[in-house]
PDB file of N, CA and C in Angstrom:
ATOM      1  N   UNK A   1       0.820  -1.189   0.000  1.00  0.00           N
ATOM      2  CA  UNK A   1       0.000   0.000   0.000  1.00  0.00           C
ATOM      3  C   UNK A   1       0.866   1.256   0.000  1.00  0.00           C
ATOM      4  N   UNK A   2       2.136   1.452   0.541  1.00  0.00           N
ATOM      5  CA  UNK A   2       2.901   2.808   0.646  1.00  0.00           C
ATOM      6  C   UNK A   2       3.477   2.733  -0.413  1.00  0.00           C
ATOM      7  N   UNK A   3       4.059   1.700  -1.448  1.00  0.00           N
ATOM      8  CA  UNK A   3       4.178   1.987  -2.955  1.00  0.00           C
ATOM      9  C   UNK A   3       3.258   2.639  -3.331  1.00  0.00           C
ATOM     10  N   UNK A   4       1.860   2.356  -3.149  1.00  0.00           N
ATOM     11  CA  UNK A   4       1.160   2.748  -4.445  1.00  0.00           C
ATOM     12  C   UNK A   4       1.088   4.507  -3.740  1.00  0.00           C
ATOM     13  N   UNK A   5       1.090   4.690  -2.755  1.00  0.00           N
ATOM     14  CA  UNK A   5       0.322   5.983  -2.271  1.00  0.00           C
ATOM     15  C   UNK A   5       2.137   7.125  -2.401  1.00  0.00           C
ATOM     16  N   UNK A   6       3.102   6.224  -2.657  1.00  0.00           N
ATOM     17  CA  UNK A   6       4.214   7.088  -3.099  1.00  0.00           C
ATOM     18  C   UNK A   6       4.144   7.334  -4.278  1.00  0.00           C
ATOM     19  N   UNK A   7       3.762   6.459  -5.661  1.00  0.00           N
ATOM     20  CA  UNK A   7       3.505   6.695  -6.799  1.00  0.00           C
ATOM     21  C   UNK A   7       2.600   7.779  -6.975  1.00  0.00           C
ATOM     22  N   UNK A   8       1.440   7.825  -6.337  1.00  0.00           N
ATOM     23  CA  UNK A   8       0.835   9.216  -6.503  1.00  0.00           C
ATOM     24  C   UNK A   8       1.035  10.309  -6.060  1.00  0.00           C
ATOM     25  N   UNK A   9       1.826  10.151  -5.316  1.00  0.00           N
ATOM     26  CA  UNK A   9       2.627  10.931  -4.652  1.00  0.00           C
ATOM     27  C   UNK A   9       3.439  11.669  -5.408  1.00  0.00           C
ATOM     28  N   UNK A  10       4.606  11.401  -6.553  1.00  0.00           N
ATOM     29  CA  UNK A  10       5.564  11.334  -7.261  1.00  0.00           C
ATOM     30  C   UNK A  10       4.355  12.222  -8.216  1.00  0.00           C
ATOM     31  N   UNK A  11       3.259  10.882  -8.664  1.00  0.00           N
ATOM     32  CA  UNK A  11       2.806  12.091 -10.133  1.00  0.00           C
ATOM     33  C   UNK A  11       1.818  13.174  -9.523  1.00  0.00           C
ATOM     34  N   UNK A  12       1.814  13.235  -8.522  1.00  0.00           N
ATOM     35  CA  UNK A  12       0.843  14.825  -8.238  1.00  0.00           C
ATOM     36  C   UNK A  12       2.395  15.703  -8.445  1.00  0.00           C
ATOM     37  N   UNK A  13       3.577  15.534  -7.852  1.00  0.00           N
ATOM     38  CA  UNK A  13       4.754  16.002  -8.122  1.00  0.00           C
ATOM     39  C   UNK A  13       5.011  16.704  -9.800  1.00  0.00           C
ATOM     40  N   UNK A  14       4.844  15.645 -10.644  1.00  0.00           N
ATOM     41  CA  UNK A  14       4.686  15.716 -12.183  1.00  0.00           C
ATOM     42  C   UNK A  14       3.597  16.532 -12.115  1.00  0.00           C
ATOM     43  N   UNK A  15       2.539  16.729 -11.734  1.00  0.00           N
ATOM     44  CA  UNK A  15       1.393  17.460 -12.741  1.00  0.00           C
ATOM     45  C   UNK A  15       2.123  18.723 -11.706  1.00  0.00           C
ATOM     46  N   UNK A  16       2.578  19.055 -10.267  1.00  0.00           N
ATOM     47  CA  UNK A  16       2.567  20.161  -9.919  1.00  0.00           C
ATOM     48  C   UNK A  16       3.582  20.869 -10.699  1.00  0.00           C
ATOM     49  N   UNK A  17       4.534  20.221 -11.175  1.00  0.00           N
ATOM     50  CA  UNK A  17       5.761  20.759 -11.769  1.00  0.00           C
ATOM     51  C   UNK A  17       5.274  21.465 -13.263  1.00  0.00           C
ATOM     52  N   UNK A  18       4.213  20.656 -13.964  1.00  0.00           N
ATOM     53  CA  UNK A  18       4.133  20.766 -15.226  1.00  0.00           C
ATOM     54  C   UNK A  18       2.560  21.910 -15.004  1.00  0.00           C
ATOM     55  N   UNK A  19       1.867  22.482 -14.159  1.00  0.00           N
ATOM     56  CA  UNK A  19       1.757  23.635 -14.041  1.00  0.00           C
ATOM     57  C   UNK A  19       2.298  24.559 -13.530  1.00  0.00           C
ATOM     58  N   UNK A  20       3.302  24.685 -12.755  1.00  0.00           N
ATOM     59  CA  UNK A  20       4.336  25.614 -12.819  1.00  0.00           C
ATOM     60  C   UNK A  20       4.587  25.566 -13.184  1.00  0.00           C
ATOM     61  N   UNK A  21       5.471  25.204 -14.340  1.00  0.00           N
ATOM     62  CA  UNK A  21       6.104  25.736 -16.045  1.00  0.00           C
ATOM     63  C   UNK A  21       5.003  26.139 -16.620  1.00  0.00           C
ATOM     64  N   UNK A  22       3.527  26.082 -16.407  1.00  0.00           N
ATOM     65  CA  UNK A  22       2.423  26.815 -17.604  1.00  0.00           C
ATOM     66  C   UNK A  22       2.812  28.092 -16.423  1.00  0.00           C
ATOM     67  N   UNK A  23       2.831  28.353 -15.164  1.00  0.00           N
ATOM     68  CA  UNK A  23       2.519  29.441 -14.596  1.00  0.00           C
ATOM     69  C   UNK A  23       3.548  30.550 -15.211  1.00  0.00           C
ATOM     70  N   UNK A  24       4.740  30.033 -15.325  1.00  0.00           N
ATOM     71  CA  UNK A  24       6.338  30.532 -15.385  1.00  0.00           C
ATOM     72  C   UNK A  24       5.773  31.134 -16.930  1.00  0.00           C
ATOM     73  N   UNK A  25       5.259  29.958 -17.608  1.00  0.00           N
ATOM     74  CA  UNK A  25       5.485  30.508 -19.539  1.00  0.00           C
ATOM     75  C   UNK A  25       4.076  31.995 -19.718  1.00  0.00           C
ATOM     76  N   UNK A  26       2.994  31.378 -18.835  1.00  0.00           N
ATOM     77  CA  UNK A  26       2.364  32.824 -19.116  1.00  0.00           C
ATOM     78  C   UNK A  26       2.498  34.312 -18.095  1.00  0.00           C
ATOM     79  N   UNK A  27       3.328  34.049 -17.402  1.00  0.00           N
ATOM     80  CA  UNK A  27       3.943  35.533 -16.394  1.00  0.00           C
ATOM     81  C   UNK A  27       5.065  35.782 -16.944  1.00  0.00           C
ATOM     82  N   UNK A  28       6.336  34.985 -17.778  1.00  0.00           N
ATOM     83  CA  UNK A  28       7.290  35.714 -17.703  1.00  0.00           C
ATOM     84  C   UNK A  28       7.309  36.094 -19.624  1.00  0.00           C
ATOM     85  N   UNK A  29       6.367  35.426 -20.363  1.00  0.00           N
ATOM     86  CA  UNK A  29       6.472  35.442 -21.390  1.00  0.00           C
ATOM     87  C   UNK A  29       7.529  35.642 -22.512  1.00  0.00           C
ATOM     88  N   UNK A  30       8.453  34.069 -22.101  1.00  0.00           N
ATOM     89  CA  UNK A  30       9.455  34.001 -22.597  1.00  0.00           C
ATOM     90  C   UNK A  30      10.941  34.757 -22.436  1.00  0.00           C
ATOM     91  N   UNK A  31      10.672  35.416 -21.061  1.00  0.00           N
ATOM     92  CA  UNK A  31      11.744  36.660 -20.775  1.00  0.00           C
ATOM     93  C   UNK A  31      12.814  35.743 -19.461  1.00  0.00           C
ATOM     94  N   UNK A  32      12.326  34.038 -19.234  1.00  0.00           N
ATOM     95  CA  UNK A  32      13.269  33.843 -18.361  1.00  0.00           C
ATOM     96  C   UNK A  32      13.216  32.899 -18.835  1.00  0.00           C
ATOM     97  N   UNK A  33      14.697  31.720 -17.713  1.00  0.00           N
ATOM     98  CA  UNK A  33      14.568  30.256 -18.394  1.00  0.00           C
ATOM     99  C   UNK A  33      13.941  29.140 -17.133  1.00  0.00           C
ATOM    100  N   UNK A  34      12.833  29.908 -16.380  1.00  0.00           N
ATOM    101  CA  UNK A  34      12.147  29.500 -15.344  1.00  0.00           C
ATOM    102  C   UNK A  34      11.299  28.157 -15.831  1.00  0.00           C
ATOM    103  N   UNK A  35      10.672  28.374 -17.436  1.00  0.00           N
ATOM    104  CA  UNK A  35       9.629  27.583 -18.000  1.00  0.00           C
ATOM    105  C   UNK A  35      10.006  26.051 -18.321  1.00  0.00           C
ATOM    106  N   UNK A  36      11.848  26.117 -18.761  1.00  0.00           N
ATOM    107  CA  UNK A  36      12.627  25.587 -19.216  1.00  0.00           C
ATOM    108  C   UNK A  36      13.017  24.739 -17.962  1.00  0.00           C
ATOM    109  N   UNK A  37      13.096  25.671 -16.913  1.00  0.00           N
ATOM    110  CA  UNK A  37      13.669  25.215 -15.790  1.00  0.00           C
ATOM    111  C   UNK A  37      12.791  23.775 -14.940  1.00  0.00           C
ATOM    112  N   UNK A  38      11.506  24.273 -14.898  1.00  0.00           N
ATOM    113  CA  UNK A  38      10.500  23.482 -14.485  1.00  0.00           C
ATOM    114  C   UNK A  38       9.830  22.240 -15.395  1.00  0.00           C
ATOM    115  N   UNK A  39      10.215  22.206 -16.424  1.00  0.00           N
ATOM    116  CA  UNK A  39       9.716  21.266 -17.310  1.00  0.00           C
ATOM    117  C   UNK A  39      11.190  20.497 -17.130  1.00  0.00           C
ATOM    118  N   UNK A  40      12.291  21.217 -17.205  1.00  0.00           N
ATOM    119  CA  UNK A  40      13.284  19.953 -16.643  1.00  0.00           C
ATOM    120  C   UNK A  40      13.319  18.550 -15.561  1.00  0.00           C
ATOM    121  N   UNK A  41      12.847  19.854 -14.586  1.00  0.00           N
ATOM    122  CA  UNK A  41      12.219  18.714 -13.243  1.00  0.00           C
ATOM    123  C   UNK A  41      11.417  17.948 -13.428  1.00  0.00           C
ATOM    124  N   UNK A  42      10.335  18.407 -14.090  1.00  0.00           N
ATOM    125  CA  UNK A  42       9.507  17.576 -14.559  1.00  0.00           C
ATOM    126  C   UNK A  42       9.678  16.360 -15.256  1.00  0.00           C
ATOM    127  N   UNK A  43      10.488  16.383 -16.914  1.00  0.00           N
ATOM    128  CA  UNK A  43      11.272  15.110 -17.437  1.00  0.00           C
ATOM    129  C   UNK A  43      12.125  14.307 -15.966  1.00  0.00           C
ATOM    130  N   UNK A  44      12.766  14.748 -15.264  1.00  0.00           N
ATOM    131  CA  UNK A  44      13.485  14.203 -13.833  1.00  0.00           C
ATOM    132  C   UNK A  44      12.725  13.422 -13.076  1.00  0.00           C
ATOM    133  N   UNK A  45      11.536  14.116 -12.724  1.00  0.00           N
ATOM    134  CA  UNK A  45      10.819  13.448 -11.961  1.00  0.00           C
ATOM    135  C   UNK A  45       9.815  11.966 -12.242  1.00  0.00           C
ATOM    136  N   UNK A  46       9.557  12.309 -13.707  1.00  0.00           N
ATOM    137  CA  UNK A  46       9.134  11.310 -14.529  1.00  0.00           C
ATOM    138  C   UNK A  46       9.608   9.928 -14.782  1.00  0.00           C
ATOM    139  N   UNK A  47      10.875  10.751 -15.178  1.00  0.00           N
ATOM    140  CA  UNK A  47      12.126   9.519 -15.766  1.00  0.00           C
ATOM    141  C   UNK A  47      12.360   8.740 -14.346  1.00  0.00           C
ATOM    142  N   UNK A  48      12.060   9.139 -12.860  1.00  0.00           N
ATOM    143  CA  UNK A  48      12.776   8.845 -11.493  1.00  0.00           C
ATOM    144  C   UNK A  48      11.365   7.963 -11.065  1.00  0.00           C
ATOM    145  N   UNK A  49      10.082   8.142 -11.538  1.00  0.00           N
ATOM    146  CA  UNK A  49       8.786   7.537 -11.721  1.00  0.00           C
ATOM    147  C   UNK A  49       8.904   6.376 -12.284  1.00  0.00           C
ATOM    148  N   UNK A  50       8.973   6.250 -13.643  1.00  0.00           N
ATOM    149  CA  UNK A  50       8.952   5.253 -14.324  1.00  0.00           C
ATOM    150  C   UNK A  50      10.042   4.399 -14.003  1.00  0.00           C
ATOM    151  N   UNK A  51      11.417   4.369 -13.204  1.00  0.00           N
ATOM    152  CA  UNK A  51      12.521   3.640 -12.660  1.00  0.00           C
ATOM    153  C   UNK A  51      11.484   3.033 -11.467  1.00  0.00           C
ATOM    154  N   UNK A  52      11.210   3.803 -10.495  1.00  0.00           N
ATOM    155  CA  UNK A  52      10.359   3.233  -9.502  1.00  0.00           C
ATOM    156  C   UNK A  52       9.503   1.969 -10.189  1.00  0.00           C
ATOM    157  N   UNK A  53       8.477   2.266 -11.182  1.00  0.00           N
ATOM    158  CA  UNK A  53       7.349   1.671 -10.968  1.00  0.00           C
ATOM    159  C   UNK A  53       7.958   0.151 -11.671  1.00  0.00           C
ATOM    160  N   UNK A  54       9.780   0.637 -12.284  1.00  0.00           N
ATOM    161  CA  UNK A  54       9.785  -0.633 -12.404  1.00  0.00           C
ATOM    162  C   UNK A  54      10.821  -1.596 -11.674  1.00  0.00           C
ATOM    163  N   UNK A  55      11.364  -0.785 -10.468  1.00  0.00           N
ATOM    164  CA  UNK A  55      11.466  -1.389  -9.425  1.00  0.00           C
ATOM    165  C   UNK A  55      10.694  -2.393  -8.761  1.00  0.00           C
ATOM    166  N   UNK A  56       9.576  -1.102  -8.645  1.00  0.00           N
ATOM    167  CA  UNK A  56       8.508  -2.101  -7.749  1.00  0.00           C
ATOM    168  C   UNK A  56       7.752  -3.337  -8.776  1.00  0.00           C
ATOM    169  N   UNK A  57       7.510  -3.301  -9.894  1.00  0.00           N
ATOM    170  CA  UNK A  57       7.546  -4.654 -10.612  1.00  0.00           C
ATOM    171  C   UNK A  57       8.280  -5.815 -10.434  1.00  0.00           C
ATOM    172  N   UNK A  58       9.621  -5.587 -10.375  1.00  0.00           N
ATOM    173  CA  UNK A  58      10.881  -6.480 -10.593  1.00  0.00           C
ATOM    174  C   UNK A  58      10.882  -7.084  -9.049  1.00  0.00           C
ATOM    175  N   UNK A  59      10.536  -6.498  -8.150  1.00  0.00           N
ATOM    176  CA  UNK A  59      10.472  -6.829  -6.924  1.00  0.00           C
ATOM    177  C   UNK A  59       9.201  -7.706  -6.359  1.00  0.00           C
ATOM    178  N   UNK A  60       8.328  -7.480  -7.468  1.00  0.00           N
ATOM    179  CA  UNK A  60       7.196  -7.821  -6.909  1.00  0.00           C
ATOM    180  C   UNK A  60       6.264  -7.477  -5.722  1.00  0.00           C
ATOM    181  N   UNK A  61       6.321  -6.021  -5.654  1.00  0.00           N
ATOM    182  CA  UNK A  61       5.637  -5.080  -5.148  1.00  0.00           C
ATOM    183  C   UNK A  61       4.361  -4.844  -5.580  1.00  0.00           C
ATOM    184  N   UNK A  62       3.838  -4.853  -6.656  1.00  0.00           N
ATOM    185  CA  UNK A  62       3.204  -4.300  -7.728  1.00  0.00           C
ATOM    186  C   UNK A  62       3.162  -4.966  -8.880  1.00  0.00           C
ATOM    187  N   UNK A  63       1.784  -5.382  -9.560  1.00  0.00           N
ATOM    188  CA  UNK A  63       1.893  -6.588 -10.738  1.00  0.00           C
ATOM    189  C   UNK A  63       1.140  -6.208 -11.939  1.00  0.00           C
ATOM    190  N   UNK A  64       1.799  -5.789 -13.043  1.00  0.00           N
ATOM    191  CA  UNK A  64       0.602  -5.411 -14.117  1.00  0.00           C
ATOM    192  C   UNK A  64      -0.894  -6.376 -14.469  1.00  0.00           C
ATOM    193  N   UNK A  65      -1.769  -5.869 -14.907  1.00  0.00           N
ATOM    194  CA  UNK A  65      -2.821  -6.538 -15.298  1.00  0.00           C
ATOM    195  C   UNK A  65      -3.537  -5.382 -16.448  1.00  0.00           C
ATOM    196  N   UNK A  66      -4.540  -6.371 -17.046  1.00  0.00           N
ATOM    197  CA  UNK A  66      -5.282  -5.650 -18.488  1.00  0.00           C
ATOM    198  C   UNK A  66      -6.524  -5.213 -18.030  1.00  0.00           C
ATOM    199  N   UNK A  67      -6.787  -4.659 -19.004  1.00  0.00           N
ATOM    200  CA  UNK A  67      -8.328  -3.581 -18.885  1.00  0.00           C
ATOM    201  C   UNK A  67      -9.237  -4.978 -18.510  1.00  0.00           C
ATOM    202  N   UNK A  68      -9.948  -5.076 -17.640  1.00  0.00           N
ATOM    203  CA  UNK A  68     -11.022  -6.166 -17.012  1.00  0.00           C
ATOM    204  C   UNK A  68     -12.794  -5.921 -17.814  1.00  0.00           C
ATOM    205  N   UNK A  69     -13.000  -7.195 -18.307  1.00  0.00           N
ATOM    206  CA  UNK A  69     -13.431  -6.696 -19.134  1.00  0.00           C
ATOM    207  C   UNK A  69     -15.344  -7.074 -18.359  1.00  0.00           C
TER     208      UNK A  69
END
């Protein structure tokens, strides 16, 4: 259960990052490298996401399954 509630954890992280870079691109309108800056973290945080989730696979933490039909 604290895998999964860190994973959402991580992507509320991703969506907070990836509206602060919309906040940064419509206040500074292209006059800093704030927009640039935050969408970096963002690819970081992602790329540090998707390592996790396949940690916790390989470990057997966490087990894929298909759309249930």
């Amino acid at each position: 259960m604290l895998s999964k509630i860190l994973v959402i954890a991580i992507f509320i992280a991703v969506l907070a990052s990836l509206a602060s870079a919309l906040v940064f691109l419509i206040k500074d309108r292209g006059g800093s490298t704030r927009t640039a800056k935050a969408l970096t973290v963002r690819v970081g945080i992602s790329i540090g996401l998707f390592t996790l989730l396949f940690l916790l696979w390989w470990f057997g933490l966490i087990t894929p399954h298909g759309i249930q039909r």
